[in-house]
PDBML (XML) file of the C-alpha atoms, coordinates in Angstrom:
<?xml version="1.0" encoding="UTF-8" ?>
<PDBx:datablock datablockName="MODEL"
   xmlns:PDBx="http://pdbml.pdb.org/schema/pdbx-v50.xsd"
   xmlns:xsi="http://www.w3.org/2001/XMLSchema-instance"
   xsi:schemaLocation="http://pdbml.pdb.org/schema/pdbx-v50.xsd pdbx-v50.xsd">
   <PDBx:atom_siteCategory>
      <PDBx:atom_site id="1">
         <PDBx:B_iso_or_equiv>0.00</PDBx:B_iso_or_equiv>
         <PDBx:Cartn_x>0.000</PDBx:Cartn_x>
         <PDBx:Cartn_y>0.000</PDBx:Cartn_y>
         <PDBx:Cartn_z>0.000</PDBx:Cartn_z>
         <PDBx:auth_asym_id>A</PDBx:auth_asym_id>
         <PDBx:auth_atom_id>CA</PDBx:auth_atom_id>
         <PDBx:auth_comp_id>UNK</PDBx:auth_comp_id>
         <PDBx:auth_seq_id>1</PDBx:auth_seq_id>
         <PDBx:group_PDB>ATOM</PDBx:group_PDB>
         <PDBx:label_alt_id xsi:nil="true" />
         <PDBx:label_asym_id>A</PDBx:label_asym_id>
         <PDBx:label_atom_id>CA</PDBx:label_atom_id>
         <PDBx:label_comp_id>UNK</PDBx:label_comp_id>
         <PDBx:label_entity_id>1</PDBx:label_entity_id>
         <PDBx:label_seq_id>1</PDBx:label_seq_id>
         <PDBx:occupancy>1.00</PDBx:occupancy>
         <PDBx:pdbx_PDB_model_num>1</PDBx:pdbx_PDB_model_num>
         <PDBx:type_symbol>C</PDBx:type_symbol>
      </PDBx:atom_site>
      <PDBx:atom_site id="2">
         <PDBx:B_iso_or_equiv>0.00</PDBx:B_iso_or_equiv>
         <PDBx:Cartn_x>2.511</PDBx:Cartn_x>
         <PDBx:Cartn_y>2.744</PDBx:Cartn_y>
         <PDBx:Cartn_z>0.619</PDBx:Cartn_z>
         <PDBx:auth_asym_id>A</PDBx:auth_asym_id>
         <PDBx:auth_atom_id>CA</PDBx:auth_atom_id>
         <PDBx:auth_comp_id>UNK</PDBx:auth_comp_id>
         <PDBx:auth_seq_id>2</PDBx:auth_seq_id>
         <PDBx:group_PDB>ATOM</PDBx:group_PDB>
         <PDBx:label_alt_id xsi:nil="true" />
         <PDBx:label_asym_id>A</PDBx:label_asym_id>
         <PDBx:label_atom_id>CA</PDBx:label_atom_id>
         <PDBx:label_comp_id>UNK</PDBx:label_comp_id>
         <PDBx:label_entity_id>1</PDBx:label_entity_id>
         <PDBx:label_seq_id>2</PDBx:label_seq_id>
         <PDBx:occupancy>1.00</PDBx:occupancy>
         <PDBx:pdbx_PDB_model_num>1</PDBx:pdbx_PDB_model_num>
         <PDBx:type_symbol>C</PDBx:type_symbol>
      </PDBx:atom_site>
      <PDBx:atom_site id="3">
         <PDBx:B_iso_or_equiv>0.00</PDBx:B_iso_or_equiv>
         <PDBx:Cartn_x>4.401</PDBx:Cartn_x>
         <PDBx:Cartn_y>1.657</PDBx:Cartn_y>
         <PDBx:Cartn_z>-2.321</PDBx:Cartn_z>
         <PDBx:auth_asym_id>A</PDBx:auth_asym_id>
         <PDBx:auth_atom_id>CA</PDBx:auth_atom_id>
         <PDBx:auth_comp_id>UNK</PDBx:auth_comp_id>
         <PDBx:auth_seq_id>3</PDBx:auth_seq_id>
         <PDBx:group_PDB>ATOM</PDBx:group_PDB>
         <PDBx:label_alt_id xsi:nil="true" />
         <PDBx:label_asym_id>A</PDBx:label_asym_id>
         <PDBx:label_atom_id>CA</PDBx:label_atom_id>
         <PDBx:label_comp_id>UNK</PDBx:label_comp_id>
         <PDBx:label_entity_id>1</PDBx:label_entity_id>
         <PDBx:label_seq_id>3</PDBx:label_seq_id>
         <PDBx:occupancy>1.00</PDBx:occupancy>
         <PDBx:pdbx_PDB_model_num>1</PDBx:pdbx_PDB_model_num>
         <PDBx:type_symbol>C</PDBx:type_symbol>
      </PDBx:atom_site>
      <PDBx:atom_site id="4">
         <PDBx:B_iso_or_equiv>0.00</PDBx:B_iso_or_equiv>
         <PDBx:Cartn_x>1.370</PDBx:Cartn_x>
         <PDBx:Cartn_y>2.304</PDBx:Cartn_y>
         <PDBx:Cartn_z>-4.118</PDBx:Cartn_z>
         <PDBx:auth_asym_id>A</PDBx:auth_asym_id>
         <PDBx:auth_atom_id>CA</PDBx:auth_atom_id>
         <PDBx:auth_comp_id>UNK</PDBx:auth_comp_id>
         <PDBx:auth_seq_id>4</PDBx:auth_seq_id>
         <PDBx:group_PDB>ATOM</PDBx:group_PDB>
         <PDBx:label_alt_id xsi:nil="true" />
         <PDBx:label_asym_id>A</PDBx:label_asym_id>
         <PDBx:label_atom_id>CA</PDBx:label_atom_id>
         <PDBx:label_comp_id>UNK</PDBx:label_comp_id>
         <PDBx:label_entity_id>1</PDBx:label_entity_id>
         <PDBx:label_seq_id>4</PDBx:label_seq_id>
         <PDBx:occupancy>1.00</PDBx:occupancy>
         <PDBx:pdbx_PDB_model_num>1</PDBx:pdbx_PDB_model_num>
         <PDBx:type_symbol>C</PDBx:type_symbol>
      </PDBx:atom_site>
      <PDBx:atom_site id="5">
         <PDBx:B_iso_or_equiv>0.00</PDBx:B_iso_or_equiv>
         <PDBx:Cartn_x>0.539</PDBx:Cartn_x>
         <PDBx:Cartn_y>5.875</PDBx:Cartn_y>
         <PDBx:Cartn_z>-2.956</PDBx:Cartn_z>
         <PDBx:auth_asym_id>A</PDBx:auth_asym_id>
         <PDBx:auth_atom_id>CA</PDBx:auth_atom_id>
         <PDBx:auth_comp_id>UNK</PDBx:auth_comp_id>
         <PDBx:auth_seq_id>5</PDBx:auth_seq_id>
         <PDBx:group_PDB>ATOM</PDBx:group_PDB>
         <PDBx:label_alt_id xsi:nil="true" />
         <PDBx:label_asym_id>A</PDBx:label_asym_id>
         <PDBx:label_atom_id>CA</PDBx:label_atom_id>
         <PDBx:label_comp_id>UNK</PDBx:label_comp_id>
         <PDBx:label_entity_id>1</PDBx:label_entity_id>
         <PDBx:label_seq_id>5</PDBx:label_seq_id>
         <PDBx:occupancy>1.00</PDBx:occupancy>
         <PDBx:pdbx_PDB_model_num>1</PDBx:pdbx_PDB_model_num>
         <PDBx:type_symbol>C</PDBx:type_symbol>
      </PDBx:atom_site>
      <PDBx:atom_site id="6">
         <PDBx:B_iso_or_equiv>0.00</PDBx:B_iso_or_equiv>
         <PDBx:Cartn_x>4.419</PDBx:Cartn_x>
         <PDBx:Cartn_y>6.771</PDBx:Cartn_y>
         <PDBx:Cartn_z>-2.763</PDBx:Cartn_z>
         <PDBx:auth_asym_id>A</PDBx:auth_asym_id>
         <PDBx:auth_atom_id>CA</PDBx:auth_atom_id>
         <PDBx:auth_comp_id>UNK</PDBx:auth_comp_id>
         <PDBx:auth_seq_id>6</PDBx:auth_seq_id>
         <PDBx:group_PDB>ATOM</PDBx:group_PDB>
         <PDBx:label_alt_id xsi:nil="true" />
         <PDBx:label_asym_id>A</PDBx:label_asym_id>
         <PDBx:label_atom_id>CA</PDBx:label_atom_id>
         <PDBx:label_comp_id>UNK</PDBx:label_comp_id>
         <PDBx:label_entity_id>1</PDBx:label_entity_id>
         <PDBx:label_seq_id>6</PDBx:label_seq_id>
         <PDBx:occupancy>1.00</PDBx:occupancy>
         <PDBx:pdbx_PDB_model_num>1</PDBx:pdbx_PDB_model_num>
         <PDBx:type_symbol>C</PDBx:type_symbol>
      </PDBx:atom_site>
      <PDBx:atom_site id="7">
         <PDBx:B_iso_or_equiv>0.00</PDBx:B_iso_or_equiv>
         <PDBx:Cartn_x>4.230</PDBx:Cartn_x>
         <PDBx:Cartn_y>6.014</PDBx:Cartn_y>
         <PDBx:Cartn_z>-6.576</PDBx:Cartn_z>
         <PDBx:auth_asym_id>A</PDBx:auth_asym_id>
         <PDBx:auth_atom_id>CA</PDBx:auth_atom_id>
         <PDBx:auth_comp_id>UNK</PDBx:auth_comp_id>
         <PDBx:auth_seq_id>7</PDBx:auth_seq_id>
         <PDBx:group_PDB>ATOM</PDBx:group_PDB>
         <PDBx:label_alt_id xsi:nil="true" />
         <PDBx:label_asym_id>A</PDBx:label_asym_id>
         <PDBx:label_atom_id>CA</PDBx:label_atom_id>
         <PDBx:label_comp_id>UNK</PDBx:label_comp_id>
         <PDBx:label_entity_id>1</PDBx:label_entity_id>
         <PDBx:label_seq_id>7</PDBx:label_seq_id>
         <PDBx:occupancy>1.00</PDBx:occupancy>
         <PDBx:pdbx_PDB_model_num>1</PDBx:pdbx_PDB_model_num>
         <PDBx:type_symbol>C</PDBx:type_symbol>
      </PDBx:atom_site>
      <PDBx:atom_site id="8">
         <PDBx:B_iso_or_equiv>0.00</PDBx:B_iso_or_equiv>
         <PDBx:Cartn_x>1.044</PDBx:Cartn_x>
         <PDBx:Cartn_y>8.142</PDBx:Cartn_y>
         <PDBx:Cartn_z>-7.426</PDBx:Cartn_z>
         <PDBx:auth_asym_id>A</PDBx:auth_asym_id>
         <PDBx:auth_atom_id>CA</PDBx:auth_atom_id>
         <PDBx:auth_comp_id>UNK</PDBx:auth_comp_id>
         <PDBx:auth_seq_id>8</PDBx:auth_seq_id>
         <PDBx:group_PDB>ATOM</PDBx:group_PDB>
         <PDBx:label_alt_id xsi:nil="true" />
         <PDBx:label_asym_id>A</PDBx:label_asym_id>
         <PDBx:label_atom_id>CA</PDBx:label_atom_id>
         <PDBx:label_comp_id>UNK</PDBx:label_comp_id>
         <PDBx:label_entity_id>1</PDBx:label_entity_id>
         <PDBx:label_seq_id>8</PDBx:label_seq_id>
         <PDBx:occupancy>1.00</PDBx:occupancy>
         <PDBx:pdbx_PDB_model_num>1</PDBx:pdbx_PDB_model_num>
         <PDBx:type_symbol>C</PDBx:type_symbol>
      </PDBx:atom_site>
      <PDBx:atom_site id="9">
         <PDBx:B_iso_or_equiv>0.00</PDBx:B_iso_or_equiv>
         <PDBx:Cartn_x>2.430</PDBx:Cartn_x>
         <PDBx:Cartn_y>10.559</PDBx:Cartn_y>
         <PDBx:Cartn_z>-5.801</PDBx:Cartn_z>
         <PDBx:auth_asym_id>A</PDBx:auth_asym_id>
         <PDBx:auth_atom_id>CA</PDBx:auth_atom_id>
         <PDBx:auth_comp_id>UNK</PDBx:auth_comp_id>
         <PDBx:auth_seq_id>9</PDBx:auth_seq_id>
         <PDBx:group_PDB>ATOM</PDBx:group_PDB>
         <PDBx:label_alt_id xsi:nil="true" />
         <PDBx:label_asym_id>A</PDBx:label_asym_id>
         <PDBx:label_atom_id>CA</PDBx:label_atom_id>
         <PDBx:label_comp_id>UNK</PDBx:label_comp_id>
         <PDBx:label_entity_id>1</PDBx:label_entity_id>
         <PDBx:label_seq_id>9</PDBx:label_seq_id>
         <PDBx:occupancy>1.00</PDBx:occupancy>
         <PDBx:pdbx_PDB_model_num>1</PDBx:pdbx_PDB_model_num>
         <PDBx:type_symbol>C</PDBx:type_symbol>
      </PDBx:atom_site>
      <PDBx:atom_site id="10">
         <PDBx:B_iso_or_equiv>0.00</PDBx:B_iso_or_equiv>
         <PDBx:Cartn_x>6.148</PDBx:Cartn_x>
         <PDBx:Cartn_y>10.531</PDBx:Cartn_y>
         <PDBx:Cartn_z>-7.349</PDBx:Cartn_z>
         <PDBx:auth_asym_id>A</PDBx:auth_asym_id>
         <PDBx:auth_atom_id>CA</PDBx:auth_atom_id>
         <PDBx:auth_comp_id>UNK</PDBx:auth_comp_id>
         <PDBx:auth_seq_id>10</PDBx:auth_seq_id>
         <PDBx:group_PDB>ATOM</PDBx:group_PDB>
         <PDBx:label_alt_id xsi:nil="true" />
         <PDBx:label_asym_id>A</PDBx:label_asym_id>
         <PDBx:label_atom_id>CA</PDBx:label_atom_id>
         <PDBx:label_comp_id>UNK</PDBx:label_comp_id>
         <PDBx:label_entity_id>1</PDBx:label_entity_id>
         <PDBx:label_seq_id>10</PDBx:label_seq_id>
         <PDBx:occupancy>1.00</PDBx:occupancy>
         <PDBx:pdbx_PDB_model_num>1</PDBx:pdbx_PDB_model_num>
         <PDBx:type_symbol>C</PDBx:type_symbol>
      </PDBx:atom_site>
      <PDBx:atom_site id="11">
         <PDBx:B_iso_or_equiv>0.00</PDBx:B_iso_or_equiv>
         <PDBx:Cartn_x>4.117</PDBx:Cartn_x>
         <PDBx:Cartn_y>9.559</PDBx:Cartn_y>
         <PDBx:Cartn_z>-11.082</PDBx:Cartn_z>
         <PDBx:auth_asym_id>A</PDBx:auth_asym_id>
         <PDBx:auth_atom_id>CA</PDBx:auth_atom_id>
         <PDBx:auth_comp_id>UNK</PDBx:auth_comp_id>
         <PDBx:auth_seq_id>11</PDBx:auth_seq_id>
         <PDBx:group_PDB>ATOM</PDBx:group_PDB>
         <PDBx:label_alt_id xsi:nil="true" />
         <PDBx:label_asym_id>A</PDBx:label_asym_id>
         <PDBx:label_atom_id>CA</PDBx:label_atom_id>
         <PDBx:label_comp_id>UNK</PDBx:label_comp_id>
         <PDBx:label_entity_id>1</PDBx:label_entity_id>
         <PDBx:label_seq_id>11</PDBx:label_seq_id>
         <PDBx:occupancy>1.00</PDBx:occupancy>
         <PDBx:pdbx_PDB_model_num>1</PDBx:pdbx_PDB_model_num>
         <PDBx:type_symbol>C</PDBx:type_symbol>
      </PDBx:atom_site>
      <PDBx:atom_site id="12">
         <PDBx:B_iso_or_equiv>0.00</PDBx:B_iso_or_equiv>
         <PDBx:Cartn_x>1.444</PDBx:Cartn_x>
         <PDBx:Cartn_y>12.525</PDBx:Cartn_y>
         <PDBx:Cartn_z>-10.217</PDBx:Cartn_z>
         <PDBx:auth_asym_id>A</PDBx:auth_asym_id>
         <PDBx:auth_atom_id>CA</PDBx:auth_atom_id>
         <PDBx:auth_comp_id>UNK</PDBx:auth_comp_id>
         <PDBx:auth_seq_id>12</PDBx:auth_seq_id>
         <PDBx:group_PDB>ATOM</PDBx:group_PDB>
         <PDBx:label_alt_id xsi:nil="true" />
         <PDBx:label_asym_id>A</PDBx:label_asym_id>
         <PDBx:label_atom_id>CA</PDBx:label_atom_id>
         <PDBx:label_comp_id>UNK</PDBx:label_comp_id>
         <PDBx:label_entity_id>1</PDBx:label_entity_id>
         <PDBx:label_seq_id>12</PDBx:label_seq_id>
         <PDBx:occupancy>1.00</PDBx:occupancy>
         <PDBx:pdbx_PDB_model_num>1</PDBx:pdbx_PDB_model_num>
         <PDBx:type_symbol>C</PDBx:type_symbol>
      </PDBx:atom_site>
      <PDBx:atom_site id="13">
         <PDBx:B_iso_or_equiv>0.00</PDBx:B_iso_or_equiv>
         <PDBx:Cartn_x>4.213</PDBx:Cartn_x>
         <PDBx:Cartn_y>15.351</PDBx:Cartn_y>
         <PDBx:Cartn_z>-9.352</PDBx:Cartn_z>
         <PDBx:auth_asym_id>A</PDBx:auth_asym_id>
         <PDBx:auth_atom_id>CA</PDBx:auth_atom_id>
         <PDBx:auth_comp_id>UNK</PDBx:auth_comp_id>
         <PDBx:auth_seq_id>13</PDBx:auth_seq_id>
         <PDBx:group_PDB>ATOM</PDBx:group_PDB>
         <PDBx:label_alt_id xsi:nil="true" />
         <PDBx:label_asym_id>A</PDBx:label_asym_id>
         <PDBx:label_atom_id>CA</PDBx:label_atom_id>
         <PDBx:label_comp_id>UNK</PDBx:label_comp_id>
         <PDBx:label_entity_id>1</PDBx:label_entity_id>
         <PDBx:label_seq_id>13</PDBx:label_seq_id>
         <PDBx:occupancy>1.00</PDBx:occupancy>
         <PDBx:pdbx_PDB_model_num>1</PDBx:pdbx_PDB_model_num>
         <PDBx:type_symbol>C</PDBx:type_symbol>
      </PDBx:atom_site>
      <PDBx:atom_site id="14">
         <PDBx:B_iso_or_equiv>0.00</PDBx:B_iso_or_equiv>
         <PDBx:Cartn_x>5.467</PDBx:Cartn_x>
         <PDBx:Cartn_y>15.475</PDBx:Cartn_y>
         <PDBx:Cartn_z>-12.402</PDBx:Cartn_z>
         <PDBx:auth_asym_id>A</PDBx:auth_asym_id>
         <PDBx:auth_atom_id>CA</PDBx:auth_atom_id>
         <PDBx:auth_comp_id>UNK</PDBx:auth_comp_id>
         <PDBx:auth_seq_id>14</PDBx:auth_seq_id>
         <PDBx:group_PDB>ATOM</PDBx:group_PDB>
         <PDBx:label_alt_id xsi:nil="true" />
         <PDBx:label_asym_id>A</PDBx:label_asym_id>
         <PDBx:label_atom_id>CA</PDBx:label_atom_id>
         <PDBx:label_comp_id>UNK</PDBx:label_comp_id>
         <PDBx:label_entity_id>1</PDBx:label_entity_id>
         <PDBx:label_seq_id>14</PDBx:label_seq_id>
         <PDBx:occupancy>1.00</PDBx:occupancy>
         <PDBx:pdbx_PDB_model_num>1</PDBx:pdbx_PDB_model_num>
         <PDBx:type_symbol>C</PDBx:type_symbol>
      </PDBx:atom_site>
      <PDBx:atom_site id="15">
         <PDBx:B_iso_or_equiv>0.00</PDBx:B_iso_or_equiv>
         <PDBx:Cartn_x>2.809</PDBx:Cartn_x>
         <PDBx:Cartn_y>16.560</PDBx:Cartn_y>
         <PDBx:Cartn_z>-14.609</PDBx:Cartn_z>
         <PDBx:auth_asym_id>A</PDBx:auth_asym_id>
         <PDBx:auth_atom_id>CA</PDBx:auth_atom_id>
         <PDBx:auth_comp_id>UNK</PDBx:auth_comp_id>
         <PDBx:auth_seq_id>15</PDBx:auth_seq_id>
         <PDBx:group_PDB>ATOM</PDBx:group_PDB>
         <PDBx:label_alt_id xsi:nil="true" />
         <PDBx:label_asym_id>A</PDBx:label_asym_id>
         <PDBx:label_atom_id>CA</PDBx:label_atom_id>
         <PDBx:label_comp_id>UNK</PDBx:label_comp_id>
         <PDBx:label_entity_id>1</PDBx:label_entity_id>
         <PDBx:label_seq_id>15</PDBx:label_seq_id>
         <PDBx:occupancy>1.00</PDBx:occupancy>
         <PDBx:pdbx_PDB_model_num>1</PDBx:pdbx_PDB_model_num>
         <PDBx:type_symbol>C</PDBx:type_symbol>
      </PDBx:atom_site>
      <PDBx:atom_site id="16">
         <PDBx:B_iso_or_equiv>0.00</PDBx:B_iso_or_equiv>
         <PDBx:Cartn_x>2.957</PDBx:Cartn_x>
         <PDBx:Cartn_y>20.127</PDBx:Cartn_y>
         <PDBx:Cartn_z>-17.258</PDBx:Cartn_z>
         <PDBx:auth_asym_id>A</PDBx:auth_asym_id>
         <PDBx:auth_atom_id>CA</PDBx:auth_atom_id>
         <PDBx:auth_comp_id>UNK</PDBx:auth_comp_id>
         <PDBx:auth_seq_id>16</PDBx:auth_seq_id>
         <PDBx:group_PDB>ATOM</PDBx:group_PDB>
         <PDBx:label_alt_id xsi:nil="true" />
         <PDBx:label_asym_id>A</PDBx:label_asym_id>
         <PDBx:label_atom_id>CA</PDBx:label_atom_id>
         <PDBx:label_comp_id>UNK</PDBx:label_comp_id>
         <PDBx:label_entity_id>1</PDBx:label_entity_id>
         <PDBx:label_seq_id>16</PDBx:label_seq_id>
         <PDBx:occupancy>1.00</PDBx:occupancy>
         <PDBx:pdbx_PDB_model_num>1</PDBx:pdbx_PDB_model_num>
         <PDBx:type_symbol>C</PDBx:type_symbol>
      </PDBx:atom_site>
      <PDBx:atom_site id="17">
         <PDBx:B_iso_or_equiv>0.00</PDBx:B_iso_or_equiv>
         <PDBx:Cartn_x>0.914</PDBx:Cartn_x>
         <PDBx:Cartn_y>22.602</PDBx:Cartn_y>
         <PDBx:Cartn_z>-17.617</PDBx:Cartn_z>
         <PDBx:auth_asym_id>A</PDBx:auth_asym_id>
         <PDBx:auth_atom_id>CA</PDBx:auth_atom_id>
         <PDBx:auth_comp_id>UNK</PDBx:auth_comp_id>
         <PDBx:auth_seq_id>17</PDBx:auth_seq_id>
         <PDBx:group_PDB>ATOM</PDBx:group_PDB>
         <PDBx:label_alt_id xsi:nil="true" />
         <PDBx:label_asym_id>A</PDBx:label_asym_id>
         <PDBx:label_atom_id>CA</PDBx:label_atom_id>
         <PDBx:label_comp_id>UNK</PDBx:label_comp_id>
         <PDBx:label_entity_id>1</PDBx:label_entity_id>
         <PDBx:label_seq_id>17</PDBx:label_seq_id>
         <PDBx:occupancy>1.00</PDBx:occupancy>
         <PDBx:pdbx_PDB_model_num>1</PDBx:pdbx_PDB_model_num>
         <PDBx:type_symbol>C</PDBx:type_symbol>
      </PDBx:atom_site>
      <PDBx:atom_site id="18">
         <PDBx:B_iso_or_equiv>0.00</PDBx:B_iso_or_equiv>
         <PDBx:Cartn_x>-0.102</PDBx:Cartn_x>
         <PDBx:Cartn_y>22.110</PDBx:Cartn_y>
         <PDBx:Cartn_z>-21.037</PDBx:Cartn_z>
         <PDBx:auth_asym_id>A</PDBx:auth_asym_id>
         <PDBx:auth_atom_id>CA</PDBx:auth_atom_id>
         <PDBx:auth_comp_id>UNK</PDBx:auth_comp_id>
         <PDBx:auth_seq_id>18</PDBx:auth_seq_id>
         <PDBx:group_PDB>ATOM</PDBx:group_PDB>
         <PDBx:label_alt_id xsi:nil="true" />
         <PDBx:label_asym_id>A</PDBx:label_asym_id>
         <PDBx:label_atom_id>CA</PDBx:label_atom_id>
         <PDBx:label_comp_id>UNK</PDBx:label_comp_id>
         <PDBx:label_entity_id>1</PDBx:label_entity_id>
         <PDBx:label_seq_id>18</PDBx:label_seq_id>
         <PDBx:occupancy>1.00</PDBx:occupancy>
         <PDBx:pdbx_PDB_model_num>1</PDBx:pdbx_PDB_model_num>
         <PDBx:type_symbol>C</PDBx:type_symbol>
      </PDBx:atom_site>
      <PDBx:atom_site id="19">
         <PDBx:B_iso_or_equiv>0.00</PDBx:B_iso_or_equiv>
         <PDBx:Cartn_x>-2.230</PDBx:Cartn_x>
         <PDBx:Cartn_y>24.770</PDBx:Cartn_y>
         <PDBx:Cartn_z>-21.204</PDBx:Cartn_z>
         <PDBx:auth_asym_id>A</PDBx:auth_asym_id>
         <PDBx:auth_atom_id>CA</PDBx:auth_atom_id>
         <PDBx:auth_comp_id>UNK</PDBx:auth_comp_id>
         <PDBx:auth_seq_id>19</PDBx:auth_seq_id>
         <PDBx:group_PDB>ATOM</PDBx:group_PDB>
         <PDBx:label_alt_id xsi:nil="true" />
         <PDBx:label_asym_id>A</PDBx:label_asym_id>
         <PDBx:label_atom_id>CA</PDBx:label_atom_id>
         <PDBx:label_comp_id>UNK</PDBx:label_comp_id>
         <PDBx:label_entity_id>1</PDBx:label_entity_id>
         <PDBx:label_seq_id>19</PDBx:label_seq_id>
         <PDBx:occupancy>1.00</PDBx:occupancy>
         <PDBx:pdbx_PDB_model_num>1</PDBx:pdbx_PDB_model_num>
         <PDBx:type_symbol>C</PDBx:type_symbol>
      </PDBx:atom_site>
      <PDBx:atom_site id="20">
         <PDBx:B_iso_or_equiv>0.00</PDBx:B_iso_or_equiv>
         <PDBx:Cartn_x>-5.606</PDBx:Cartn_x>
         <PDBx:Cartn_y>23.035</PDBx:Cartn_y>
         <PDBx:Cartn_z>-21.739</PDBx:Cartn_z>
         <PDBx:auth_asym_id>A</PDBx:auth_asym_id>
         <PDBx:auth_atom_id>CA</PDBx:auth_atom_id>
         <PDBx:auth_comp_id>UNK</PDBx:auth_comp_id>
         <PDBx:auth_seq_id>20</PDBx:auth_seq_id>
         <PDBx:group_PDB>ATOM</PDBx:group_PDB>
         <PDBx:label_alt_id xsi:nil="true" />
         <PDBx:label_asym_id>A</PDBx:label_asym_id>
         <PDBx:label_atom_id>CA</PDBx:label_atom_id>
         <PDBx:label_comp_id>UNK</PDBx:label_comp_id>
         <PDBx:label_entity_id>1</PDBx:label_entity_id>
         <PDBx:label_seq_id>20</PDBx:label_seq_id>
         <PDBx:occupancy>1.00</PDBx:occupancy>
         <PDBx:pdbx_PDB_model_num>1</PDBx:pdbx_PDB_model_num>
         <PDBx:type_symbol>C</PDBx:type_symbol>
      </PDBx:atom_site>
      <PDBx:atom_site id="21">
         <PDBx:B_iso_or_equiv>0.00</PDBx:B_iso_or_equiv>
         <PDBx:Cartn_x>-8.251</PDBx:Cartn_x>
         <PDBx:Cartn_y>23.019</PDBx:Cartn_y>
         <PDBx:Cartn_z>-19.634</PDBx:Cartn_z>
         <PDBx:auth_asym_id>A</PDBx:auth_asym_id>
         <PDBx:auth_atom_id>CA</PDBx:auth_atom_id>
         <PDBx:auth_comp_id>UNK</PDBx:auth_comp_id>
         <PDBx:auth_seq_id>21</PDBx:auth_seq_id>
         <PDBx:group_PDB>ATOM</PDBx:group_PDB>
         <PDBx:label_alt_id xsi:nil="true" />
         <PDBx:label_asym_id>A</PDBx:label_asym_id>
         <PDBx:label_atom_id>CA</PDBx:label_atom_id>
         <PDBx:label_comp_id>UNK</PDBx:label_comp_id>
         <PDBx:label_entity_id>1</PDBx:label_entity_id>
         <PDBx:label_seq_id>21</PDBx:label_seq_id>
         <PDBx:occupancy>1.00</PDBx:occupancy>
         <PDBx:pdbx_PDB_model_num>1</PDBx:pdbx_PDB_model_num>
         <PDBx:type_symbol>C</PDBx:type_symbol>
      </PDBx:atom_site>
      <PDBx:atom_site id="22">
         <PDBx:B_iso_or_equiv>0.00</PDBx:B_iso_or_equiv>
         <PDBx:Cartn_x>-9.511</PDBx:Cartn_x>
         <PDBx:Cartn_y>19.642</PDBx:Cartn_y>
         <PDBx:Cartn_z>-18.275</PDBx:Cartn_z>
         <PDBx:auth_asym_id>A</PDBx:auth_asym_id>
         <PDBx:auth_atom_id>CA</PDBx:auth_atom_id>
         <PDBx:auth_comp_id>UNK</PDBx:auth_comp_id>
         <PDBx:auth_seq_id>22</PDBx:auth_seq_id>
         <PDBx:group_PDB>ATOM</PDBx:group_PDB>
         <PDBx:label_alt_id xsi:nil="true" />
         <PDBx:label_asym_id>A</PDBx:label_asym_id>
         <PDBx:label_atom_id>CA</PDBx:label_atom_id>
         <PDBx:label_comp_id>UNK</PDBx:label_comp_id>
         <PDBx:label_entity_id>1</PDBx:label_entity_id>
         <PDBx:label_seq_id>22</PDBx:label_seq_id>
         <PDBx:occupancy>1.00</PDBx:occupancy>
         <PDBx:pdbx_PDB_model_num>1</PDBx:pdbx_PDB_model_num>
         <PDBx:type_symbol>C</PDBx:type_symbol>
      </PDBx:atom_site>
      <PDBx:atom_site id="23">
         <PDBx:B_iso_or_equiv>0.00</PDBx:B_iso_or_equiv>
         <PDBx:Cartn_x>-11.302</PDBx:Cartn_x>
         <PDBx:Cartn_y>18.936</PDBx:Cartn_y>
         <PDBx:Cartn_z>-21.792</PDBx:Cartn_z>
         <PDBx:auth_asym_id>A</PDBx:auth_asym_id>
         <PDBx:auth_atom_id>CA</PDBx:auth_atom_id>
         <PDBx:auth_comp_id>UNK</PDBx:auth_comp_id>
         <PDBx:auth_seq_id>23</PDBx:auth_seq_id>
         <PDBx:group_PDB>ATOM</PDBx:group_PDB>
         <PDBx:label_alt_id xsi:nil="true" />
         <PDBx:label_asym_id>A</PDBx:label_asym_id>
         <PDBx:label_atom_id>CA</PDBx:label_atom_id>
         <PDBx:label_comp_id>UNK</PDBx:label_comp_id>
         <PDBx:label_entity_id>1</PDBx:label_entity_id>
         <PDBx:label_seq_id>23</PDBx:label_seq_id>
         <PDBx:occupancy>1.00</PDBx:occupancy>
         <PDBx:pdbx_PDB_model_num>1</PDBx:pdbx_PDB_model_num>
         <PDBx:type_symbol>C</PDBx:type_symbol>
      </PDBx:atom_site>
      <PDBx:atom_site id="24">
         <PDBx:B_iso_or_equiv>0.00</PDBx:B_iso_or_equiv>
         <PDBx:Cartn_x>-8.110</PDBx:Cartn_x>
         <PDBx:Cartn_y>18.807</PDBx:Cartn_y>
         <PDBx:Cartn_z>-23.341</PDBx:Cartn_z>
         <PDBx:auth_asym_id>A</PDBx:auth_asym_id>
         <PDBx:auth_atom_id>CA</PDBx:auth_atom_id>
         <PDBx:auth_comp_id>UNK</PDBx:auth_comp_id>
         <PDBx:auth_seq_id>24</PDBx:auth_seq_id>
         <PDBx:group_PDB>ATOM</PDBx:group_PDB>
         <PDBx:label_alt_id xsi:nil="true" />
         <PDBx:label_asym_id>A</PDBx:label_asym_id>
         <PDBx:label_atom_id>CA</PDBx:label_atom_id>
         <PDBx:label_comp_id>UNK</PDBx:label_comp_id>
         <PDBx:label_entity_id>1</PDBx:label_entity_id>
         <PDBx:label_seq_id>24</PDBx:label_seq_id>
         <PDBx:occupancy>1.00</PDBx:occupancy>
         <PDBx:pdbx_PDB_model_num>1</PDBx:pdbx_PDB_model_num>
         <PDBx:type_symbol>C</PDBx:type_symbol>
      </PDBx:atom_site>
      <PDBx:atom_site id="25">
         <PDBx:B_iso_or_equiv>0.00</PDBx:B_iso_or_equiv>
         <PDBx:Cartn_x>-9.044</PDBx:Cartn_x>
         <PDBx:Cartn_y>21.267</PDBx:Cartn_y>
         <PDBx:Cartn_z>-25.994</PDBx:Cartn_z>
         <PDBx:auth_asym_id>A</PDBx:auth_asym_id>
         <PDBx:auth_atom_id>CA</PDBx:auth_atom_id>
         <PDBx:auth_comp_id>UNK</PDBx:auth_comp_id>
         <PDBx:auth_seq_id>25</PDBx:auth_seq_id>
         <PDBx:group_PDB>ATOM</PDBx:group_PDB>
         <PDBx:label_alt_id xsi:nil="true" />
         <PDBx:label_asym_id>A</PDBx:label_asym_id>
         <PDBx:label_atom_id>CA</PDBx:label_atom_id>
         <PDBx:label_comp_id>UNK</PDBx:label_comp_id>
         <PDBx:label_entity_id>1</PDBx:label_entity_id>
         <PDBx:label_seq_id>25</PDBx:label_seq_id>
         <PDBx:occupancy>1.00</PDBx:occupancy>
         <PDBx:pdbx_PDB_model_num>1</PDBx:pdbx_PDB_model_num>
         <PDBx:type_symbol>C</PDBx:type_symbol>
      </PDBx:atom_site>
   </PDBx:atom_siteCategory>
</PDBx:datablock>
């Protein structure tokens, strides 16, 4: 389990800012 959320968190972290809303438009 907290290999799980420690690698959500660590794979979640690094997203961009693509500069789309949540659509992806």
């Amino acid at each position: 389990l907290f290999m799980v959320i420690a690698g959500s968190i660590a794979f979640g972290a690094g997203g961009k800012d693509t500069g789309s809303d949540e659509s992806g438009t």
